[in-house]
N, C-alpha and C. Protein backbone atom coordinates (compact mmCIF):
# COMPACT_ATOMS: atom_id res chain seq x y z
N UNK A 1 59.95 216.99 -59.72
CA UNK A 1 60.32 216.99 -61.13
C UNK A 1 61.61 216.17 -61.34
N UNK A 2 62.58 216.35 -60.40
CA UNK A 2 63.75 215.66 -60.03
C UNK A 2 63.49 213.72 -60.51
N UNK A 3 62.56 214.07 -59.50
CA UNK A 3 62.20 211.85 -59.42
C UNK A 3 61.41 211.80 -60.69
N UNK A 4 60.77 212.62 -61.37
CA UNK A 4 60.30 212.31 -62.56
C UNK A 4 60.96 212.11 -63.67
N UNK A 5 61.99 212.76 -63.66
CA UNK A 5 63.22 212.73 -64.40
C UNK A 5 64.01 211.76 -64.58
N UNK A 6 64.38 211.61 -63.31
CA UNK A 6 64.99 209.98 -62.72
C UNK A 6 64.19 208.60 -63.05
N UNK A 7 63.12 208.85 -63.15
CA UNK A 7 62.43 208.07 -63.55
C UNK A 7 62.37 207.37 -64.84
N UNK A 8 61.61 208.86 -65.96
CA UNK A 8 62.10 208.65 -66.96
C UNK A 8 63.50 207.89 -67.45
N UNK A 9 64.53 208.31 -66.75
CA UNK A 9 65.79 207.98 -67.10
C UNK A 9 66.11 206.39 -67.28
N UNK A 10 65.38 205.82 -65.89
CA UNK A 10 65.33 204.50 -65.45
C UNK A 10 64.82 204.12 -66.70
N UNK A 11 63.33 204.14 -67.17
CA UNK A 11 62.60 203.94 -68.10
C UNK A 11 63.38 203.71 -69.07
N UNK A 12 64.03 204.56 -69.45
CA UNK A 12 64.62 204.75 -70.89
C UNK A 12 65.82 203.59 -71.20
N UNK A 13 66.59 203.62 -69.87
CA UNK A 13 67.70 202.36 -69.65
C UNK A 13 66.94 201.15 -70.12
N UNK A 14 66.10 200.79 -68.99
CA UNK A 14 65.54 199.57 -69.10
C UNK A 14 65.06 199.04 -70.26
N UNK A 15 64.66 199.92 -70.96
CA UNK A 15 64.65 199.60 -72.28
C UNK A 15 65.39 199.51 -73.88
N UNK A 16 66.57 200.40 -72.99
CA UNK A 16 67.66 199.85 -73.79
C UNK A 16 68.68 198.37 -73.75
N UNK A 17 68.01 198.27 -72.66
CA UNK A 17 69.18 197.38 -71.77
C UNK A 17 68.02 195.94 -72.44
N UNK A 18 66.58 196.02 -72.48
CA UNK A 18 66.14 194.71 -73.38
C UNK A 18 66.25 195.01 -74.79
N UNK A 19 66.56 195.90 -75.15
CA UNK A 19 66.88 196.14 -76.85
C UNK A 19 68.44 195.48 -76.82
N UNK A 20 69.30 195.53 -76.46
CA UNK A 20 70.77 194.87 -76.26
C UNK A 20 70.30 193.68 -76.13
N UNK A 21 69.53 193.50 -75.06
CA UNK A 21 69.24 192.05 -74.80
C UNK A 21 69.29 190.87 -76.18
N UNK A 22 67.60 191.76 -77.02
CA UNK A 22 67.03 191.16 -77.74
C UNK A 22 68.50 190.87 -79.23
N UNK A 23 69.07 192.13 -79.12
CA UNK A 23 70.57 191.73 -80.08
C UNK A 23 71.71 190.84 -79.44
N UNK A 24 71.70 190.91 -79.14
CA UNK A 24 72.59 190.22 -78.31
C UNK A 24 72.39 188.46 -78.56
N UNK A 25 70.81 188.08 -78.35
CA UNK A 25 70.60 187.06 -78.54
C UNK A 25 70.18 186.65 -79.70
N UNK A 26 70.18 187.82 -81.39
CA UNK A 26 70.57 187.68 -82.86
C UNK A 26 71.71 187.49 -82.90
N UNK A 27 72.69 187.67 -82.18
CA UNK A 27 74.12 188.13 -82.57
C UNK A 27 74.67 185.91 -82.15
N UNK A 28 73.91 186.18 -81.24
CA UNK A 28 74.84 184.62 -80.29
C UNK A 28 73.61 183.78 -81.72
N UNK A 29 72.52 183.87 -82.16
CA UNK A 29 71.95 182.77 -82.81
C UNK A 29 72.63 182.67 -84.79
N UNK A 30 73.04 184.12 -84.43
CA UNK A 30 74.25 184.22 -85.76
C UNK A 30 75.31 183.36 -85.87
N UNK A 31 75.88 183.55 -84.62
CA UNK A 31 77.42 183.16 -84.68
C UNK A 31 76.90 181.34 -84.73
N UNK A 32 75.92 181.31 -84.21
CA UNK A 32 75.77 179.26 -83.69
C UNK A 32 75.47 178.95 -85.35
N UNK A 33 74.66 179.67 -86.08
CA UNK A 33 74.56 179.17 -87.67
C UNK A 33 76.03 179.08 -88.56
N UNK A 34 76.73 180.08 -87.78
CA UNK A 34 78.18 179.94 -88.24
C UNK A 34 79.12 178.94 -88.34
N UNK A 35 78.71 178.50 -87.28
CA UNK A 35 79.63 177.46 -86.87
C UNK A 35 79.10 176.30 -87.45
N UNK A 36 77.53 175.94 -87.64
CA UNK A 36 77.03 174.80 -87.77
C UNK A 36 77.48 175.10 -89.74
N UNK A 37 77.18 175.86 -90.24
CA UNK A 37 77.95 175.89 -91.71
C UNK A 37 79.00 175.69 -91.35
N UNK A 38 80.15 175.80 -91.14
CA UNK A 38 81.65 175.54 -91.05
C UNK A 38 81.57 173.87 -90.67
N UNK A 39 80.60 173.53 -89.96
CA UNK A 39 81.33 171.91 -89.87
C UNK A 39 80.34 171.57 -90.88
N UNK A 40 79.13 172.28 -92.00
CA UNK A 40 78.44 171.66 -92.93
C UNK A 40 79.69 171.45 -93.87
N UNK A 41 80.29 172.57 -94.08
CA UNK A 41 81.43 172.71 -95.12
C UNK A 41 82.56 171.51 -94.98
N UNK A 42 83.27 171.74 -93.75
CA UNK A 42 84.44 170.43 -93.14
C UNK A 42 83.60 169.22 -93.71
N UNK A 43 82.02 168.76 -93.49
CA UNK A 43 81.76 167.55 -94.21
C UNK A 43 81.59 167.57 -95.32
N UNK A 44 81.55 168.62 -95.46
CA UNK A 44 81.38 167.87 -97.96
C UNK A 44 82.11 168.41 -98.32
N UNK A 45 83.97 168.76 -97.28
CA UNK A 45 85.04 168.34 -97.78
C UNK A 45 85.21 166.97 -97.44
N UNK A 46 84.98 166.40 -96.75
CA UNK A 46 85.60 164.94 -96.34
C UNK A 46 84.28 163.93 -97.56
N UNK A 47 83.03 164.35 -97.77
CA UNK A 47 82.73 163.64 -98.83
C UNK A 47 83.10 163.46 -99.84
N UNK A 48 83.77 164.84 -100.37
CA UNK A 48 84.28 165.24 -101.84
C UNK A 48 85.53 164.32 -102.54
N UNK A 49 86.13 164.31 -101.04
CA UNK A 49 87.43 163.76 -101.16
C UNK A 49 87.36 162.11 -100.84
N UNK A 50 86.04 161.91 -100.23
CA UNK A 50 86.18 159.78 -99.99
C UNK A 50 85.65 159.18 -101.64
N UNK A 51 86.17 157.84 -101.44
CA UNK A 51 85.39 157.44 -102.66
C UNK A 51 84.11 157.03 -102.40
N UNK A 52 83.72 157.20 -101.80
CA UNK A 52 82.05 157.30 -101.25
C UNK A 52 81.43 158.38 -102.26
N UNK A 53 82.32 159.27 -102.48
CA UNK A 53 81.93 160.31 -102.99
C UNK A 53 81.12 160.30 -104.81
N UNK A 54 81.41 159.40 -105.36
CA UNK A 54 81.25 159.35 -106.84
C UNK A 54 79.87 159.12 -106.52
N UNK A 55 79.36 159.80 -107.93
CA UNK A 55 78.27 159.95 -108.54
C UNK A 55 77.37 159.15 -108.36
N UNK A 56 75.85 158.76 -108.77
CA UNK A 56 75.32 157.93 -108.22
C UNK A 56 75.12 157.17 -109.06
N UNK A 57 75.96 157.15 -110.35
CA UNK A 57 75.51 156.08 -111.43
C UNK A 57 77.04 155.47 -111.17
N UNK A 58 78.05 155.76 -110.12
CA UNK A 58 78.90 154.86 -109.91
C UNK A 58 80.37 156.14 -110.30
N UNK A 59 80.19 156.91 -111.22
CA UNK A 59 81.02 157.29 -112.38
C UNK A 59 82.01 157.76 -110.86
N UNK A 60 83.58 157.69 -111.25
CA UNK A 60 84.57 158.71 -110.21
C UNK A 60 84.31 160.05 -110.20
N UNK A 61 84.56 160.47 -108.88
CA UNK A 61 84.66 162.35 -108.84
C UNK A 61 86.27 162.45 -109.72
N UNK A 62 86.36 163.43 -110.82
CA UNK A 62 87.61 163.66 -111.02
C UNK A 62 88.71 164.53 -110.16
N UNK A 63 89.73 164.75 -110.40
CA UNK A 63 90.66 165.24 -109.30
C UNK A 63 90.29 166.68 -109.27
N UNK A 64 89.63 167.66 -110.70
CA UNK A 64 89.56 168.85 -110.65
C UNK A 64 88.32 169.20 -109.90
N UNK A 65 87.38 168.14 -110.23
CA UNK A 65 86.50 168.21 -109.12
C UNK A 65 86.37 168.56 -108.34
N UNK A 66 87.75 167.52 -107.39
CA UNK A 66 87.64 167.82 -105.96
C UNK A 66 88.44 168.78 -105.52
N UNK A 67 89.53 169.14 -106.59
CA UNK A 67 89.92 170.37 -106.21
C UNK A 67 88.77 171.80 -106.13
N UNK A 68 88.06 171.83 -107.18
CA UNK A 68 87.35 172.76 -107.17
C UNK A 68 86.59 173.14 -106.19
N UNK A 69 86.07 171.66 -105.81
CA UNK A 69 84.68 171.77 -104.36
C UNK A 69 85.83 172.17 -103.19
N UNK A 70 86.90 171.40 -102.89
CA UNK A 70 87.96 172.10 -101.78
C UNK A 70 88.06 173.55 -101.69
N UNK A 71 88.36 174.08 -103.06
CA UNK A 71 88.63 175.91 -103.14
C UNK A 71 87.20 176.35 -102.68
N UNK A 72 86.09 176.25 -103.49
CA UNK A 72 84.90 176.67 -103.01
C UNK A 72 84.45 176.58 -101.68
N UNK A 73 84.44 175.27 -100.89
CA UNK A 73 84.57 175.36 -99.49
C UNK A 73 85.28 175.66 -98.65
N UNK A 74 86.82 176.13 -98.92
CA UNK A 74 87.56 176.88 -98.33
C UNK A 74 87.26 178.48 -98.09
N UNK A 75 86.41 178.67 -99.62
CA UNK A 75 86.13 180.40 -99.41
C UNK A 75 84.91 180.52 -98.69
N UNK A 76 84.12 179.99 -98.70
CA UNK A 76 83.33 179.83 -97.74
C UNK A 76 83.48 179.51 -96.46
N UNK A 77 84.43 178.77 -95.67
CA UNK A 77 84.75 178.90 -94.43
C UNK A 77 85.42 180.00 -94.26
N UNK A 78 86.60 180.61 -94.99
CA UNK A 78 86.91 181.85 -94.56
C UNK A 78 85.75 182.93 -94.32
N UNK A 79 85.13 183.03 -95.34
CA UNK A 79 83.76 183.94 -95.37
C UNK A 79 83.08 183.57 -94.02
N UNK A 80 82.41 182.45 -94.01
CA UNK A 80 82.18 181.89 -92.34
C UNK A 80 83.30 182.30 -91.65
N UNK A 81 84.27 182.16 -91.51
CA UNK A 81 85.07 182.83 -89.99
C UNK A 81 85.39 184.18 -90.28
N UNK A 82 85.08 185.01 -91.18
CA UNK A 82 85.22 186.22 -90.67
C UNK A 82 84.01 187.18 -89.84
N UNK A 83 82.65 186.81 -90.61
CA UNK A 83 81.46 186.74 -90.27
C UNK A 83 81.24 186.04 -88.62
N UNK A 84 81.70 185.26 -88.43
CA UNK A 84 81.75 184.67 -86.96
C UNK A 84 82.66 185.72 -86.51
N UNK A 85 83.57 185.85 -87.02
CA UNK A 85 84.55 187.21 -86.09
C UNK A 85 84.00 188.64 -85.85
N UNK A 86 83.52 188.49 -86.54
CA UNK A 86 82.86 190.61 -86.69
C UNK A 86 81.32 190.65 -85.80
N UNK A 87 80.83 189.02 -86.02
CA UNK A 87 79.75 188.76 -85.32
C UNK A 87 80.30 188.73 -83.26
N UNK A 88 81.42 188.09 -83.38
CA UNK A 88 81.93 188.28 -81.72
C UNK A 88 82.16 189.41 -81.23
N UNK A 89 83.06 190.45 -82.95
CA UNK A 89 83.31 191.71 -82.02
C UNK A 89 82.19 192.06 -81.40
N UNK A 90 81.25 191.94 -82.39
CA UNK A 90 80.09 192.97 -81.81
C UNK A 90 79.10 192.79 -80.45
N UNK A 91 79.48 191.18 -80.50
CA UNK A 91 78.89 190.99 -79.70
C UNK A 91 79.62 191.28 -77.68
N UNK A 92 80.61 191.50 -77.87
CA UNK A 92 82.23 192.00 -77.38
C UNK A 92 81.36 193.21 -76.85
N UNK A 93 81.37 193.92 -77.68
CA UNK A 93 80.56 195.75 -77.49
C UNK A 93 79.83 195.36 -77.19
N UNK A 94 78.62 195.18 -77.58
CA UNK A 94 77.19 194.84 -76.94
C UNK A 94 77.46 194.91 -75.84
N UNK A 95 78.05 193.50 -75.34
CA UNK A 95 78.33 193.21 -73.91
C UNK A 95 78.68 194.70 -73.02
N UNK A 96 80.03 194.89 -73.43
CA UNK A 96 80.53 196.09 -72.81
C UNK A 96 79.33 197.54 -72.55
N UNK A 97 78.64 197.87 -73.72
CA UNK A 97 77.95 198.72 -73.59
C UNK A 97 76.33 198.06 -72.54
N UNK A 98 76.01 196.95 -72.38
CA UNK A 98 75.09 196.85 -71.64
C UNK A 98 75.37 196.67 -70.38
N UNK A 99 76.56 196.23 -69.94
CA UNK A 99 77.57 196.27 -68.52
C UNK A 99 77.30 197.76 -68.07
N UNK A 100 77.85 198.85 -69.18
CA UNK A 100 78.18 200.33 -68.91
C UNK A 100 76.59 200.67 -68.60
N UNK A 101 75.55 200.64 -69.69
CA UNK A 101 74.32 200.71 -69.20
C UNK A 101 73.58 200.51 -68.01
N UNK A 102 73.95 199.41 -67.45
CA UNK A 102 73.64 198.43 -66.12
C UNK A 102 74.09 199.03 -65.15
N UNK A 103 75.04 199.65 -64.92
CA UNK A 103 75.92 200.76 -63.89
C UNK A 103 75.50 202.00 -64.05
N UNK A 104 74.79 202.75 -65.11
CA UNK A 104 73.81 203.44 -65.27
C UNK A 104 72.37 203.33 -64.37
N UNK A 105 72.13 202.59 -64.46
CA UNK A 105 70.47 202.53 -64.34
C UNK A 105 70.75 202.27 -62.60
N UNK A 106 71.84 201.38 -62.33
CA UNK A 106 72.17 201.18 -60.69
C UNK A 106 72.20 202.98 -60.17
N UNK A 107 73.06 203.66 -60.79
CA UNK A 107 73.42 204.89 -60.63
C UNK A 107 72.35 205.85 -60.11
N UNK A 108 71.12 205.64 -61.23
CA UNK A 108 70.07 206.25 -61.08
C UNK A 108 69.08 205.71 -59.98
N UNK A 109 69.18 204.31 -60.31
CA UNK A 109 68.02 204.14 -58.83
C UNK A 109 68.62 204.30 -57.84
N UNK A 110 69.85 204.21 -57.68
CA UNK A 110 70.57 204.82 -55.77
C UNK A 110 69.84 206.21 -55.93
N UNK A 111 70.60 207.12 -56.86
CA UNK A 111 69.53 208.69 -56.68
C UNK A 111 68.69 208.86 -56.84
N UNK A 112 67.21 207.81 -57.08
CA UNK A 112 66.29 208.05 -56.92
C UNK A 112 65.63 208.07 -55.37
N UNK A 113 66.09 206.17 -55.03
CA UNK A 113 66.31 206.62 -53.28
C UNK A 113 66.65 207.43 -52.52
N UNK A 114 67.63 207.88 -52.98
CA UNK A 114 67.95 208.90 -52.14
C UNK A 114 67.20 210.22 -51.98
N UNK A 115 66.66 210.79 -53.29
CA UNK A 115 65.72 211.56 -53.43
C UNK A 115 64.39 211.86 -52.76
N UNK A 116 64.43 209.92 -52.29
CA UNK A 116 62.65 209.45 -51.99
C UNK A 116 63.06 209.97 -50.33
């Protein structure tokens, strides 16, 4: 009943330990969209601001313009880096708790051997 137990136990790890997995690798495909917005943003500040930038019938971007698109893409990179931050903590824990898990499941199969 002992090794059945142990067993179970194993079972139950192992399948927590690919449920972490499977987050773990939402968490890292989060943070990479993060980043790829943050340098979308860094470029249509540097468009906003070239004279490349005017309209397509020629007309100038005005200055409030480009102030405006600057503020707007500024709050949005902050928004992007905090979201990238809360996305690392977690991914921080994750880590930690599937490490702690992993020393678990080692734990149990030594006492299962030993059992056997």
């Amino acid at each position: 009943q002992a090794e059945e137990e142990l067993q179970e136990a194993c079972t139950r790890q192992a399948l927590q330990l690919q449920e972490m997995g499977r987050r773990e690798r939402l968490l890292r495909a989060d943070a990479g969209r993060a980043r790829e917005q943050l340098e979308s943003f860094k470029s249509q500040v540097l468009q906003a601001c070239s004279p490349a930038a005017a309209g397509v019938a020629g007309t100038a971007v005005t200055e409030q313009q480009v102030i405006e698109k600057v503020r707007q893409i500024s709050e949005e990179s902050q928004q992007t880096h905090e979201r990238e931050k809360c996305l690392q903590e977690e991914l921080s824990s994750r880590l930690s708790k599937e490490k702690e898990v992993s020393e678990n499941v080692e734990v149990f199969k030594k006492s299962l051997h030993e059992l056997q």
